[in-house]
Every structure is written in structure tokens, then in C-alpha cells.
C-alpha atoms as a PDB file:
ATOM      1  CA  UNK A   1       1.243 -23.089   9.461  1.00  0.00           C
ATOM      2  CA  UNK A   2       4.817 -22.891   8.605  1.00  0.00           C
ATOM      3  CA  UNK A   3       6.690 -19.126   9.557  1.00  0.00           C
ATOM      4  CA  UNK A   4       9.326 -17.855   6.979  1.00  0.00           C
ATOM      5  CA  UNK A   5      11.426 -14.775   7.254  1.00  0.00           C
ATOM      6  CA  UNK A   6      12.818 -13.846   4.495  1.00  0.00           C
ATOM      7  CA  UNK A   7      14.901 -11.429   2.275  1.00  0.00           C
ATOM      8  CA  UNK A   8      13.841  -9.168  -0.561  1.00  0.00           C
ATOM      9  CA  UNK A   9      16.697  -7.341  -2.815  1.00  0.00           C
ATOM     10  CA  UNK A  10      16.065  -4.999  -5.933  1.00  0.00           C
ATOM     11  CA  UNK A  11      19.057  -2.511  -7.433  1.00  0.00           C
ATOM     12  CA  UNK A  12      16.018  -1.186 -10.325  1.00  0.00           C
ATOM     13  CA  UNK A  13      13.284   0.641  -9.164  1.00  0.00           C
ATOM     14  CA  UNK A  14      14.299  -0.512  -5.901  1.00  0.00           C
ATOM     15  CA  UNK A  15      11.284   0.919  -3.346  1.00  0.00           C
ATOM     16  CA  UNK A  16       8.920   0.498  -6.350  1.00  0.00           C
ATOM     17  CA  UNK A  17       9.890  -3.338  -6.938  1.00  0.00           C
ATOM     18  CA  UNK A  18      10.218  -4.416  -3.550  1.00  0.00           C
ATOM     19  CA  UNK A  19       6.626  -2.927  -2.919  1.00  0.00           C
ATOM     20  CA  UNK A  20       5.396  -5.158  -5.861  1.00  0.00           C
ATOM     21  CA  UNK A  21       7.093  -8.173  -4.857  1.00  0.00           C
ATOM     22  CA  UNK A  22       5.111  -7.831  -1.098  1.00  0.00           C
ATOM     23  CA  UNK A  23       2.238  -7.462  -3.180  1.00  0.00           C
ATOM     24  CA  UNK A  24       2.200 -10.651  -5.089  1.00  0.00           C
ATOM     25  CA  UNK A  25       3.418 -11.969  -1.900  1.00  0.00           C
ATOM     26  CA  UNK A  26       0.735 -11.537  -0.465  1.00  0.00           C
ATOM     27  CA  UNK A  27      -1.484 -13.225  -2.823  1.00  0.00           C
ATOM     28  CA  UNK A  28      -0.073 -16.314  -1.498  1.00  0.00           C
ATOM     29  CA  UNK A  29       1.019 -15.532   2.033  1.00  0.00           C
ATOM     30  CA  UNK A  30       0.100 -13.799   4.952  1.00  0.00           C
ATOM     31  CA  UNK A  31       2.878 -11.062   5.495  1.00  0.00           C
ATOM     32  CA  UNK A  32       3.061 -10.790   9.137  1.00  0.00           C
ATOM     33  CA  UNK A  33       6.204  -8.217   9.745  1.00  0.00           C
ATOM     34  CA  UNK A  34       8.345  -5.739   7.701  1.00  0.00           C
ATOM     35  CA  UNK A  35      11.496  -4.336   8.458  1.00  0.00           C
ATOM     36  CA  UNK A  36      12.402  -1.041   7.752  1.00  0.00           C
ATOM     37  CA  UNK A  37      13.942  -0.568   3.608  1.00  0.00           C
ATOM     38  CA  UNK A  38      17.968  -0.063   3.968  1.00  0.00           C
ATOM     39  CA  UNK A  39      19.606   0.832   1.238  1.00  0.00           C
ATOM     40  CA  UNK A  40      23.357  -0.556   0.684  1.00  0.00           C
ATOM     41  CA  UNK A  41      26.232  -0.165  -1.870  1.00  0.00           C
ATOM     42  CA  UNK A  42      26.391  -3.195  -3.904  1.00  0.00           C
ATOM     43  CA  UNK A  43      29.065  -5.930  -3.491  1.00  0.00           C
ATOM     44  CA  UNK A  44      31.157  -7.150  -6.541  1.00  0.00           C
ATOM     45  CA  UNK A  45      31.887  -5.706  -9.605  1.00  0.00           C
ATOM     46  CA  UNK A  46      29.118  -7.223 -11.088  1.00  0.00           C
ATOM     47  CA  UNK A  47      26.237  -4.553  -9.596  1.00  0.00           C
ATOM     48  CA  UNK A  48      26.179  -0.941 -10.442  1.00  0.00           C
ATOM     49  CA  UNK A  49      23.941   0.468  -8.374  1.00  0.00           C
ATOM     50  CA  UNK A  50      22.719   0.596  -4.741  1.00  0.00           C
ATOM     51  CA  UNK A  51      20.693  -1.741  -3.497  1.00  0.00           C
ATOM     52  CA  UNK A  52      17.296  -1.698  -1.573  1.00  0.00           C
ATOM     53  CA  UNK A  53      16.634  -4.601   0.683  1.00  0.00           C
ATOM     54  CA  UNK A  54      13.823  -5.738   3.620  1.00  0.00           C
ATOM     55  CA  UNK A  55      13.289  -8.474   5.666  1.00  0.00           C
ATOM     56  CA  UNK A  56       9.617  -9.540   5.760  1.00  0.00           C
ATOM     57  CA  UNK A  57       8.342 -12.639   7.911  1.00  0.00           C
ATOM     58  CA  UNK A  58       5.084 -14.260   6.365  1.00  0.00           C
ATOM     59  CA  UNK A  59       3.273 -17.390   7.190  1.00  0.00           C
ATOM     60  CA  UNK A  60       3.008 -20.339   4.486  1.00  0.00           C
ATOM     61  CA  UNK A  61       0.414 -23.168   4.440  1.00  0.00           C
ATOM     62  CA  UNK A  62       2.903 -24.508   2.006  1.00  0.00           C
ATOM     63  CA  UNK A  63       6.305 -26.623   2.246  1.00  0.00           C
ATOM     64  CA  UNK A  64       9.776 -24.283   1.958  1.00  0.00           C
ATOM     65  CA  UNK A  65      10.306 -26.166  -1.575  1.00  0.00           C
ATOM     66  CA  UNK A  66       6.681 -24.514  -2.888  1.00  0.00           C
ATOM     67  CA  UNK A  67       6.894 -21.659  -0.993  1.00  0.00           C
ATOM     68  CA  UNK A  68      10.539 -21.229  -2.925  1.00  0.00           C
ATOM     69  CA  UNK A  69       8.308 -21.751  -5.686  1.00  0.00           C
ATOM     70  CA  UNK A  70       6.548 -18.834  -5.540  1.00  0.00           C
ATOM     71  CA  UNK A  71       9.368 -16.841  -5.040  1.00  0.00           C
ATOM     72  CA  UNK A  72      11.130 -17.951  -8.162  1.00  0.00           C
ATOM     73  CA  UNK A  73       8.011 -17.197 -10.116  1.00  0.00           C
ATOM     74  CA  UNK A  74       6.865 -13.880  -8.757  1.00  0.00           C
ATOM     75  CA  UNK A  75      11.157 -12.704  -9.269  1.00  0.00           C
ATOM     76  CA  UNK A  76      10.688 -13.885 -13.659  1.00  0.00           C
ATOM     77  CA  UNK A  77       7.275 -11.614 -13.120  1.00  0.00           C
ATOM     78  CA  UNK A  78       9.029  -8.669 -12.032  1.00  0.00           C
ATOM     79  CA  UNK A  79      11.494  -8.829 -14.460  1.00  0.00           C
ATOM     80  CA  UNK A  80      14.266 -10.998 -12.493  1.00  0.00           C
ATOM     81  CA  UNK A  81      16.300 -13.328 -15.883  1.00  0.00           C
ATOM     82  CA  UNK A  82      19.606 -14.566 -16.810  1.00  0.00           C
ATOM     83  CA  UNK A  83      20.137 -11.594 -18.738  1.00  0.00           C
ATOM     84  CA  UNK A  84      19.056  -8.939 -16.550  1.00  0.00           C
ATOM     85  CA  UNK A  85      21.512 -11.156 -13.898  1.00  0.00           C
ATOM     86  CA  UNK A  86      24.350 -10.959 -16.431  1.00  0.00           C
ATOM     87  CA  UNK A  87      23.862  -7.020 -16.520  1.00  0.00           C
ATOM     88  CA  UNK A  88      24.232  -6.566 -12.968  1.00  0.00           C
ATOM     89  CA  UNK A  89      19.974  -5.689 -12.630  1.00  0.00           C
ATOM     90  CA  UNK A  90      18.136  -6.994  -9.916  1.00  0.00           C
ATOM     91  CA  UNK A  91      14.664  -5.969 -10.522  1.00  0.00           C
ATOM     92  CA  UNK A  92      13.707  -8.618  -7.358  1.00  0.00           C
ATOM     93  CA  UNK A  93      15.645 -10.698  -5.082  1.00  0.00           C
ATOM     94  CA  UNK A  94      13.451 -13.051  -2.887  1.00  0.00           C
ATOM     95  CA  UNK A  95      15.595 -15.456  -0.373  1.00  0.00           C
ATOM     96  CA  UNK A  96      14.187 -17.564   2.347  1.00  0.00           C
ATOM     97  CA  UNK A  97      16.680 -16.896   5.428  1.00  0.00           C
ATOM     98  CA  UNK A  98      14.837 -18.867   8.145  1.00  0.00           C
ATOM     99  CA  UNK A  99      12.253 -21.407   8.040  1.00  0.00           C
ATOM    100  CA  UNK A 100      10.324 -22.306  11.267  1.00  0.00           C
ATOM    101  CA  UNK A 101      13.071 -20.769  12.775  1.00  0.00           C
ATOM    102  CA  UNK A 102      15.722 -23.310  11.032  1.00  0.00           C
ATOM    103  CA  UNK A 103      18.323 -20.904   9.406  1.00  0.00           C
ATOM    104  CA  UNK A 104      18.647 -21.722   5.156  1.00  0.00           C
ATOM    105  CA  UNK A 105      20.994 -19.236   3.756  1.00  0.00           C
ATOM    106  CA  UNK A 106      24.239 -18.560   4.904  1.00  0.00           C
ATOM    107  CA  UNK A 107      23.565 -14.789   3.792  1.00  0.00           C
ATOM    108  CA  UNK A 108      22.419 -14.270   7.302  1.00  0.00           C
ATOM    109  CA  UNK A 109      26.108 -14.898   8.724  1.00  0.00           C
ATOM    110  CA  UNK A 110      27.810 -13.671   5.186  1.00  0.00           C
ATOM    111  CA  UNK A 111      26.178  -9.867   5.045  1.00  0.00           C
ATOM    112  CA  UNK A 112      25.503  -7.771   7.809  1.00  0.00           C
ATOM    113  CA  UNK A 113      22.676  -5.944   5.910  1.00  0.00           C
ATOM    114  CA  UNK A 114      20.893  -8.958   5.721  1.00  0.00           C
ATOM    115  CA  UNK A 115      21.156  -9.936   9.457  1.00  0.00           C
ATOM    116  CA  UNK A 116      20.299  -6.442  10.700  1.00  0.00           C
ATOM    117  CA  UNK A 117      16.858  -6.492   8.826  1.00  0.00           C
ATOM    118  CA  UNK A 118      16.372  -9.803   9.698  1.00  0.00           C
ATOM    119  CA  UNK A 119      17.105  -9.551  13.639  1.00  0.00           C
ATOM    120  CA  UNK A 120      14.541  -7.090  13.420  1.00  0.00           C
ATOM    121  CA  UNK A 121      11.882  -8.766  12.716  1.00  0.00           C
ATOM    122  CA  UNK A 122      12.761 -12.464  13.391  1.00  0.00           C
ATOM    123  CA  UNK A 123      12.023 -13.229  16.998  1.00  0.00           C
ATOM    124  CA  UNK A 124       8.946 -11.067  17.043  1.00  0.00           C
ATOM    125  CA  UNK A 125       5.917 -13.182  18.220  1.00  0.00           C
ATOM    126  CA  UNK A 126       3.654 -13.851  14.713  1.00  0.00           C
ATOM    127  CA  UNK A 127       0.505 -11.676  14.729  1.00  0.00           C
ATOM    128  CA  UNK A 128      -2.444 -13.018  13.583  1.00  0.00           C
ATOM    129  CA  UNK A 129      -5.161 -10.951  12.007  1.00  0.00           C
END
């Protein structure tokens, strides 16, 4: 069993997408820890509007390349394209930040948003249910 913590981002229907997105998560994965929803200005001239963002940790039978997968595909379900992207819309952001503990984005060092959510659930021992 493989333990990813990772980062979900939405700037449309933020609260509302991000709940979806942990939904169809967890069709797939066992979503073991939330952090608490933050909301933050957006960076670049590219965004608009605020963002919301959460760290979640879940647990993946899968490898990080299928589990990124699944990410990819639930995002183009919720809306996420090359044209909403080009508009500045985020309907759903989903980034693996750690996997098994091995850091994968540099987000985590890049954006202090993203570490506080993160450091707030990462080193929490994995519950199992």
C-alpha cells in the first residue's frame, strides 16, 4: 500500500469542486486525512480569482504514474481543459506532493500555502478503517 499526500486547487466553485474531486477520489483511494480548506489570492496575472486549496493524504494500491492517472482524468471530469487553463479557470487542481514520503513537486518548497496544508497532515500516522 503506497501513501500519497497530495494537493487539490480550484478558483470555480472552489468548496463545491474540491468536495467533488475527494469524492471521485475516493472511488479509487482510501482518503485517510484532510487538511483544513485555505483560501489564497491567486499568483500571476493569469488567475482572477481566489483560490481554494487542501491537502489530503490517501492510500493507493496503485503505482504514482496510475495513481497520476486518475488524477488527470477525474481534473477533464470536473471541467479542468486547455481552454478553461487559458482563461485563468481552475475548476480542479490535483498534484501529488509526496509519495511514500519521497517529495515530487517542488510546489511544496515554491508556495507556502501548499506546505502549510501539507505539514498538516503529512507526518500524521495513516489510519486505517
Amino acid at each position: 500500500m503506497n501513501t500519497a499526500v497530495v494537493m487539490l486547487g480550484a478558483n470555480v466553485n472552489g468548496e463545491e469542486n474540491l468536495t467533488l474531486a475527494k469524492e471521485r477520489l475516493s472511488e479509487f483511494f482510501q482518503i485517510v486525512d484532510e487538511s483544513a480548506i485555505i483560501v489564497t489570492k491567486p499568483i500571476g496575472k493569469k488567475y482572477k480569482t481566489d483560490f481554494h486549496n487542501q491537502a489530503i493524504k490517501i492510500l493507493s494500491d496503485d503505482t504514482a504514474k496510475e495513481t497520476a492517472r486518475h488524477f488527470k482524468q477525474i481534473e477533464n471530469e470536473l471541467g479542468r481543459s486547455s481552454v478553461t487553463n487559458l482563461r485563468g479557470e481552475v475548476p480542479i487542481d490535483i498534484d501529488l506532493i509526496f509519495w511514500n514520503g519521497v517529495q515530487k513537486r517542488s510546489d511544496y518548497d515554491k508556495y507556502p500555502f501548499v506546505r502549510r496544508c501539507v505539514d498538516e497532515i503529512k507526518d500524521k500516522p495513516e489510519l486505517f478503517t
